[in-house]
C-alpha atoms as a PDB file:
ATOM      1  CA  UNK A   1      17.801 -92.816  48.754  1.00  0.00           C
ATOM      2  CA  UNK A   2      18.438 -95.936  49.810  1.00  0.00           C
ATOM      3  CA  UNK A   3      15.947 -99.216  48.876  1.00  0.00           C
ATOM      4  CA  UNK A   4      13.120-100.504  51.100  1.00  0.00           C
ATOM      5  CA  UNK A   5      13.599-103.980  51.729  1.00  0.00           C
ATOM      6  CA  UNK A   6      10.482-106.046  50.442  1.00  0.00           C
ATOM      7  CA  UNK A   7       9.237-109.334  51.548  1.00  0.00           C
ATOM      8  CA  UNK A   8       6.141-110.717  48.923  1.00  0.00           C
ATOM      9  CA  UNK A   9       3.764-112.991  50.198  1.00  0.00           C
ATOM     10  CA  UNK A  10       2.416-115.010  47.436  1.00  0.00           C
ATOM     11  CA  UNK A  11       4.163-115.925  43.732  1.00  0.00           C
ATOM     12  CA  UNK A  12       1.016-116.564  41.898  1.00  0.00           C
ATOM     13  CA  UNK A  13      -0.511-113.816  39.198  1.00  0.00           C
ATOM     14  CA  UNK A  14      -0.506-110.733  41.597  1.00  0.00           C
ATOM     15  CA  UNK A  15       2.623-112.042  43.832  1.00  0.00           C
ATOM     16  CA  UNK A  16       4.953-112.533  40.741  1.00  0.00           C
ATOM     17  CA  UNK A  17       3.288-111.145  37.661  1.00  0.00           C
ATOM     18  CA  UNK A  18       2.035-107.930  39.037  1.00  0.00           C
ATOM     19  CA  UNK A  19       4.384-106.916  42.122  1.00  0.00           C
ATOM     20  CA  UNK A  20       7.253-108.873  41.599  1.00  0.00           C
ATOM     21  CA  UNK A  21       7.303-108.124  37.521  1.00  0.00           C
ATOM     22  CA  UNK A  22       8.242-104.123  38.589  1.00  0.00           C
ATOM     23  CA  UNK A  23      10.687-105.286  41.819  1.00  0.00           C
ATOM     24  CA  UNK A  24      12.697-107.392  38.740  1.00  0.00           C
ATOM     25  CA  UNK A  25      12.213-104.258  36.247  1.00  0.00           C
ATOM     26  CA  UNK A  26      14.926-101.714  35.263  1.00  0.00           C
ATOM     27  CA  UNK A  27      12.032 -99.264  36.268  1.00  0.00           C
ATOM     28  CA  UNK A  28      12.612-100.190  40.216  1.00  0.00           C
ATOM     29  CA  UNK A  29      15.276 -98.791  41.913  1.00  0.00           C
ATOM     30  CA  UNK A  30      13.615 -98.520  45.493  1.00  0.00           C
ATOM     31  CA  UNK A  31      12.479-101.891  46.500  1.00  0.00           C
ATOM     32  CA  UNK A  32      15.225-105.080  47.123  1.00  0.00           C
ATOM     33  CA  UNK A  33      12.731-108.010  46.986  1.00  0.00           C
ATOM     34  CA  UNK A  34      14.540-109.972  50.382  1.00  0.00           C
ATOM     35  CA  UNK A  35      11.949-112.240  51.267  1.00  0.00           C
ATOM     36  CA  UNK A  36       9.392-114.595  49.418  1.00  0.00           C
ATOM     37  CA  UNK A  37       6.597-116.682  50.513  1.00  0.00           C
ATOM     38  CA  UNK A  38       4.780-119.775  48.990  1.00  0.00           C
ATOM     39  CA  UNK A  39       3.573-122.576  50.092  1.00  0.00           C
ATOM     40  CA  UNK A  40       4.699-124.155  46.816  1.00  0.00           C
ATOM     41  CA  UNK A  41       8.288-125.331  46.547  1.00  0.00           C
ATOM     42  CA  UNK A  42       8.880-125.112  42.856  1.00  0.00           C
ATOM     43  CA  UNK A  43       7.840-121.305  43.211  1.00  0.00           C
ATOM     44  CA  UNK A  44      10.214-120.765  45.695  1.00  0.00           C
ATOM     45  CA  UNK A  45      13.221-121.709  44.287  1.00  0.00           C
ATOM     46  CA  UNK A  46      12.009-120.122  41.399  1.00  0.00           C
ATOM     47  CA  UNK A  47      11.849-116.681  43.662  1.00  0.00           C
ATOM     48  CA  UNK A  48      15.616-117.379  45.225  1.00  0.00           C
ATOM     49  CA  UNK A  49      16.896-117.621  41.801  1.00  0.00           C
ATOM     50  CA  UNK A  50      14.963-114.342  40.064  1.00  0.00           C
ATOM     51  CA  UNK A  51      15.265-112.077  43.718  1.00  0.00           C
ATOM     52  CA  UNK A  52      18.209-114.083  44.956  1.00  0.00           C
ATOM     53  CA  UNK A  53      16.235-113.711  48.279  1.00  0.00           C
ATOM     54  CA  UNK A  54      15.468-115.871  51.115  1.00  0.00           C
ATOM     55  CA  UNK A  55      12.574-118.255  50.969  1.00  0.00           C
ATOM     56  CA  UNK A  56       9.750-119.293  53.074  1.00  0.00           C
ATOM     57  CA  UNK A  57       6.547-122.187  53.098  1.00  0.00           C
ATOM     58  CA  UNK A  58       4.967-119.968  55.920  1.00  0.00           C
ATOM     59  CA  UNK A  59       4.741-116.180  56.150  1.00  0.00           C
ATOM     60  CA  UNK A  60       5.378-116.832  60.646  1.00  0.00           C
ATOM     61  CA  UNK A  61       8.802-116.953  59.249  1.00  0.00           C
ATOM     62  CA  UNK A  62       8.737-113.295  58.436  1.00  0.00           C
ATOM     63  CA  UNK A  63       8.330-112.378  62.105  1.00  0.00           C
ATOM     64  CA  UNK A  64      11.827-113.126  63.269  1.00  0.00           C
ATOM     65  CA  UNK A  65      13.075-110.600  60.906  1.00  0.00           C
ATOM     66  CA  UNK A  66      14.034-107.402  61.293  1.00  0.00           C
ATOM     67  CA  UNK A  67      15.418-106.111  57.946  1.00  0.00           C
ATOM     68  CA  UNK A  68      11.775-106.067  56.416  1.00  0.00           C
ATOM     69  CA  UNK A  69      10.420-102.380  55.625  1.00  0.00           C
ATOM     70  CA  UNK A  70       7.262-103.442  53.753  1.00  0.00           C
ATOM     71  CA  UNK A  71       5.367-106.812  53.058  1.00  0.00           C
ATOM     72  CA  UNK A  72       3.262-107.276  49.574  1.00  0.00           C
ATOM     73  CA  UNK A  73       0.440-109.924  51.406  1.00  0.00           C
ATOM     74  CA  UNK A  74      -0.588-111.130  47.582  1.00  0.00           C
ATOM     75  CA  UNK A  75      -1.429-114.294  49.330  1.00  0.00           C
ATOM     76  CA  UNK A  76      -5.402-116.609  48.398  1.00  0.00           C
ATOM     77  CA  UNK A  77      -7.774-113.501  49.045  1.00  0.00           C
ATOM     78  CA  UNK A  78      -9.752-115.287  51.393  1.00  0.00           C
ATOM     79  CA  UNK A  79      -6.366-115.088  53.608  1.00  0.00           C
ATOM     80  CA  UNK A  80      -6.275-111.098  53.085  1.00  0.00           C
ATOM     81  CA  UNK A  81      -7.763-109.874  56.214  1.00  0.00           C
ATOM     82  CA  UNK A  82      -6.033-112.433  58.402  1.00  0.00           C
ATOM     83  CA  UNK A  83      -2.917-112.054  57.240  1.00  0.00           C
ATOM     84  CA  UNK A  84      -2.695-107.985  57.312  1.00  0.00           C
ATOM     85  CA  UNK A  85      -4.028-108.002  60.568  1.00  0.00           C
ATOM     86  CA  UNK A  86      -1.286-111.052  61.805  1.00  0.00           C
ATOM     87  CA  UNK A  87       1.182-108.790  59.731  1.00  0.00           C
ATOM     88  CA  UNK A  88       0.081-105.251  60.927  1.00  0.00           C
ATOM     89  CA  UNK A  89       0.128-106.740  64.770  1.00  0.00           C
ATOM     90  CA  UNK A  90       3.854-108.052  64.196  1.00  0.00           C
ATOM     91  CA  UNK A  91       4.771-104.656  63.688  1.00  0.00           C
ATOM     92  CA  UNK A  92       4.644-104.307  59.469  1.00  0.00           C
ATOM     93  CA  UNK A  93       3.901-102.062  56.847  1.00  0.00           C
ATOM     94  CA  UNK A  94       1.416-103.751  54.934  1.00  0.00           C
ATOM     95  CA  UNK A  95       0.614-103.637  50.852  1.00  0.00           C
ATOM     96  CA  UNK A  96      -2.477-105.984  50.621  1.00  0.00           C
ATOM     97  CA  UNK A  97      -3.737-106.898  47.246  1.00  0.00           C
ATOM     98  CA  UNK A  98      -7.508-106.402  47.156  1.00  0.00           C
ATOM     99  CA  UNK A  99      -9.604-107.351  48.213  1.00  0.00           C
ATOM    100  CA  UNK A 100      -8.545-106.310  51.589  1.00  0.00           C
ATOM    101  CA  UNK A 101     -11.788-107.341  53.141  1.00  0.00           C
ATOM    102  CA  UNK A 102     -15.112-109.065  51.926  1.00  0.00           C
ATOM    103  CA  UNK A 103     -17.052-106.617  55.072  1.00  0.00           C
ATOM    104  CA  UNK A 104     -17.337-103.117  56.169  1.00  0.00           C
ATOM    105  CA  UNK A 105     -16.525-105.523  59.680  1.00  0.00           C
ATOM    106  CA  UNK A 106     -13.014-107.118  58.432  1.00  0.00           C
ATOM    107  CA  UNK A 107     -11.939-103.741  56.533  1.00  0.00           C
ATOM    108  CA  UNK A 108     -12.686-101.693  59.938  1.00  0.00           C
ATOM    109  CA  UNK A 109     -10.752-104.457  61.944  1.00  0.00           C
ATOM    110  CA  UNK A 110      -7.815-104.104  59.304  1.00  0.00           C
ATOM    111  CA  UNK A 111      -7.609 -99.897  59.737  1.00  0.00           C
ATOM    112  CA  UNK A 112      -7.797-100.454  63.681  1.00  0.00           C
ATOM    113  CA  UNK A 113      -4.842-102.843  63.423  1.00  0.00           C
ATOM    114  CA  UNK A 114      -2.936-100.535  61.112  1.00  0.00           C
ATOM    115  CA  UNK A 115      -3.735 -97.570  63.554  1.00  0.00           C
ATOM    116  CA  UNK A 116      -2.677 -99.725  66.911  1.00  0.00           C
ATOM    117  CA  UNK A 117       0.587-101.185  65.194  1.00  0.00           C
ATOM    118  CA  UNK A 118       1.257 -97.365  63.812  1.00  0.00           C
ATOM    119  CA  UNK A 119       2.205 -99.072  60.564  1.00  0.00           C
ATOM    120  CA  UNK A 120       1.222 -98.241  57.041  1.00  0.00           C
ATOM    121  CA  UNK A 121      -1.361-100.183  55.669  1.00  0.00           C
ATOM    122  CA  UNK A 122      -2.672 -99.565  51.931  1.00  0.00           C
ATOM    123  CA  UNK A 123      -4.644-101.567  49.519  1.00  0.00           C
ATOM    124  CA  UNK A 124      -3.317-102.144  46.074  1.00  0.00           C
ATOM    125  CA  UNK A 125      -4.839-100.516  43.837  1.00  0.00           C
ATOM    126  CA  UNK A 126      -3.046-100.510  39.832  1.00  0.00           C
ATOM    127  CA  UNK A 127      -6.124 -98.320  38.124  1.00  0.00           C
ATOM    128  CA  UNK A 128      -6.048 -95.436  40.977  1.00  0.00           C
ATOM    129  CA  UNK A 129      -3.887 -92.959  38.794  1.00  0.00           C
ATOM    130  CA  UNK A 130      -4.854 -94.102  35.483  1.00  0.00           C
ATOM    131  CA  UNK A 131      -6.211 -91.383  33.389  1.00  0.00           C
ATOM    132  CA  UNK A 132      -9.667 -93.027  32.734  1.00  0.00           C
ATOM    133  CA  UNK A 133      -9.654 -94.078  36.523  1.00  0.00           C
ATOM    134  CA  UNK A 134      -9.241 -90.219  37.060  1.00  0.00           C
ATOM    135  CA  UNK A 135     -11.455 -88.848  34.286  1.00  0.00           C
ATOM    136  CA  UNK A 136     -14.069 -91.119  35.669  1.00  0.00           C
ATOM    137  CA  UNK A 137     -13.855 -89.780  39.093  1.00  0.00           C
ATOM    138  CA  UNK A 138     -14.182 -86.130  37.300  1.00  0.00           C
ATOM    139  CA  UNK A 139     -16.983 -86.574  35.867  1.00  0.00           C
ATOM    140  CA  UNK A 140     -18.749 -88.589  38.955  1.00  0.00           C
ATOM    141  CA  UNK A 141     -17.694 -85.639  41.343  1.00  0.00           C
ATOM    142  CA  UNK A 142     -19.347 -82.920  38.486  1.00  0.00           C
ATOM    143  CA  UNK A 143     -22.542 -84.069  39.383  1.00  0.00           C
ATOM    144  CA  UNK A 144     -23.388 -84.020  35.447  1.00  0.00           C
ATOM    145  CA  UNK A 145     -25.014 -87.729  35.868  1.00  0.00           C
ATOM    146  CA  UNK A 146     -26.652 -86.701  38.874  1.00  0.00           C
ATOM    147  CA  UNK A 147     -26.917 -87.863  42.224  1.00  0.00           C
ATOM    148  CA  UNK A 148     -24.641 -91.406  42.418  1.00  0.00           C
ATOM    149  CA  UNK A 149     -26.001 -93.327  45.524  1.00  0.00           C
END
Protein backbone atom coordinates (compact mmCIF):
# COMPACT_ATOMS: atom_id res chain seq x y z
CA UNK A 1 0.00 0.00 0.00
CA UNK A 2 1.01 3.09 -0.81
CA UNK A 3 1.26 6.23 2.02
CA UNK A 4 -1.50 8.78 2.68
CA UNK A 5 -0.18 12.07 2.32
CA UNK A 6 -0.61 14.09 5.69
CA UNK A 7 -0.82 17.74 6.23
CA UNK A 8 -0.67 18.64 10.41
CA UNK A 9 -2.14 21.65 11.52
CA UNK A 10 -0.49 22.73 14.62
CA UNK A 11 3.37 21.85 16.01
CA UNK A 12 2.69 22.38 19.61
CA UNK A 13 2.27 19.20 22.22
CA UNK A 14 -0.48 17.28 20.21
CA UNK A 15 0.73 18.67 16.59
CA UNK A 16 4.42 17.51 17.09
CA UNK A 17 4.69 15.45 20.22
CA UNK A 18 1.70 13.29 19.80
CA UNK A 19 0.91 13.03 15.88
CA UNK A 20 3.94 14.05 14.41
CA UNK A 21 6.23 11.85 17.07
CA UNK A 22 4.58 8.43 15.18
CA UNK A 23 4.64 10.18 11.36
CA UNK A 24 8.76 10.56 12.27
CA UNK A 25 8.75 6.89 13.95
CA UNK A 26 10.15 3.68 12.36
CA UNK A 27 6.61 2.40 13.47
CA UNK A 28 4.88 4.58 10.46
CA UNK A 29 5.03 3.41 7.21
CA UNK A 30 1.56 4.81 5.93
CA UNK A 31 1.52 8.47 6.46
CA UNK A 32 4.24 11.05 4.44
CA UNK A 33 3.85 14.15 6.68
CA UNK A 34 3.70 16.83 3.29
CA UNK A 35 2.33 19.73 4.81
CA UNK A 36 2.74 21.70 8.20
CA UNK A 37 1.03 24.55 9.71
CA UNK A 38 2.02 27.16 12.43
CA UNK A 39 1.65 30.35 12.88
CA UNK A 40 5.10 30.35 14.50
CA UNK A 41 8.13 30.60 12.24
CA UNK A 42 10.75 28.93 14.32
CA UNK A 43 8.31 25.81 14.37
CA UNK A 44 8.11 25.76 10.90
CA UNK A 45 11.38 25.50 9.81
CA UNK A 46 11.75 23.23 12.47
CA UNK A 47 8.83 20.98 10.62
CA UNK A 48 10.64 21.43 6.93
CA UNK A 49 13.74 20.14 8.38
CA UNK A 50 12.23 16.90 10.56
CA UNK A 51 9.22 16.14 7.58
CA UNK A 52 11.21 17.82 4.85
CA UNK A 53 7.65 19.11 3.95
CA UNK A 54 6.23 22.27 2.82
CA UNK A 55 5.35 24.96 5.29
CA UNK A 56 2.57 27.24 6.00
CA UNK A 57 1.58 30.51 8.64
CA UNK A 58 -2.14 29.85 7.58
CA UNK A 59 -3.95 26.55 7.13
CA UNK A 60 -6.10 28.67 3.67
CA UNK A 61 -2.89 27.58 2.18
CA UNK A 62 -3.89 23.97 2.35
CA UNK A 63 -6.84 24.57 0.02
CA UNK A 64 -4.94 24.98 -3.20
CA UNK A 65 -3.64 21.57 -2.79
CA UNK A 66 -4.53 18.62 -4.12
CA UNK A 67 -2.03 15.94 -2.98
CA UNK A 68 -3.50 16.06 0.68
CA UNK A 69 -5.39 12.69 1.75
CA UNK A 70 -5.89 13.59 5.43
CA UNK A 71 -5.36 16.78 7.67
CA UNK A 72 -4.38 16.33 11.63
CA UNK A 73 -6.34 19.98 12.72
CA UNK A 74 -4.14 19.87 16.22
CA UNK A 75 -4.53 23.55 16.01
CA UNK A 76 -5.65 26.10 19.78
CA UNK A 77 -8.89 23.99 20.67
CA UNK A 78 -10.96 26.88 20.70
CA UNK A 79 -10.18 26.84 16.73
CA UNK A 80 -11.40 23.00 16.54
CA UNK A 81 -14.85 23.34 15.33
CA UNK A 82 -14.04 26.13 12.89
CA UNK A 83 -11.39 24.73 11.40
CA UNK A 84 -12.92 21.02 10.70
CA UNK A 85 -15.85 22.50 9.44
CA UNK A 86 -13.58 25.18 6.98
CA UNK A 87 -11.54 21.87 6.36
CA UNK A 88 -14.45 19.32 5.91
CA UNK A 89 -16.24 22.08 3.42
CA UNK A 90 -12.87 22.31 1.29
CA UNK A 91 -13.31 18.86 0.57
CA UNK A 92 -10.88 17.01 3.51
CA UNK A 93 -10.62 14.15 5.57
CA UNK A 94 -10.39 15.48 8.87
CA UNK A 95 -8.41 14.03 12.22
CA UNK A 96 -9.37 16.69 14.89
CA UNK A 97 -7.72 16.53 18.21
CA UNK A 98 -10.37 16.80 20.92
CA UNK A 99 -12.05 18.47 21.82
CA UNK A 100 -13.89 18.56 18.63
CA UNK A 101 -16.61 20.71 20.02
CA UNK A 102 -17.36 22.49 23.45
CA UNK A 103 -21.62 21.82 22.40
CA UNK A 104 -23.90 19.10 21.43
CA UNK A 105 -24.61 22.42 18.74
CA UNK A 106 -20.84 22.71 17.26
CA UNK A 107 -20.29 18.73 17.38
CA UNK A 108 -23.75 18.27 15.34
CA UNK A 109 -22.62 21.13 12.91
CA UNK A 110 -19.14 19.25 12.56
CA UNK A 111 -20.97 15.55 11.61
CA UNK A 112 -23.35 17.55 9.11
CA UNK A 113 -20.26 19.03 7.45
CA UNK A 114 -18.47 15.71 7.38
CA UNK A 115 -21.73 14.07 5.93
CA UNK A 116 -22.27 17.06 3.13
CA UNK A 117 -18.43 17.10 2.13
CA UNK A 118 -18.65 12.99 2.14
CA UNK A 119 -15.29 13.15 3.89
CA UNK A 120 -14.06 11.29 6.90
CA UNK A 121 -14.14 13.06 9.93
CA UNK A 122 -12.91 11.39 13.36
CA UNK A 123 -11.90 12.71 16.67
CA UNK A 124 -8.62 11.70 18.14
CA UNK A 125 -8.88 9.70 20.57
CA UNK A 126 -5.17 7.86 22.02
CA UNK A 127 -7.02 5.86 25.14
CA UNK A 128 -9.92 4.27 22.79
CA UNK A 129 -8.11 0.79 22.43
CA UNK A 130 -6.21 0.80 25.53
CA UNK A 131 -6.89 -2.17 27.62
CA UNK A 132 -8.11 -0.23 30.75
CA UNK A 133 -10.06 2.12 28.27
CA UNK A 134 -11.68 -1.27 27.14
CA UNK A 135 -11.96 -3.09 30.47
CA UNK A 136 -13.65 0.00 31.68
CA UNK A 137 -16.20 0.00 29.02
CA UNK A 138 -16.76 -3.91 30.04
CA UNK A 139 -17.54 -3.47 33.09
CA UNK A 140 -19.85 -0.15 32.49
CA UNK A 141 -21.84 -2.16 29.74
CA UNK A 142 -22.23 -5.35 32.56
CA UNK A 143 -24.46 -3.34 34.39
CA UNK A 144 -22.57 -4.67 37.68
CA UNK A 145 -22.42 -0.82 39.01
CA UNK A 146 -25.82 -0.32 38.01
CA UNK A 147 -27.63 2.03 36.04
CA UNK A 148 -24.82 4.86 34.70
CA UNK A 149 -26.91 8.02 33.78
Amino acid sequence: MDRLNVAIIGQGRSGRDIHGKFFRSEANDKFRVVAVVDALEDRRDRAKEEYGCDVYADYHDLFARTDIDLVVNSTFSHLHTPVTIDLLDHGFNVICEKPCAKTYEDGSRCVAAAKKSGKLLNVFQQSRFAPYYREIKKVLASGVLGSIA
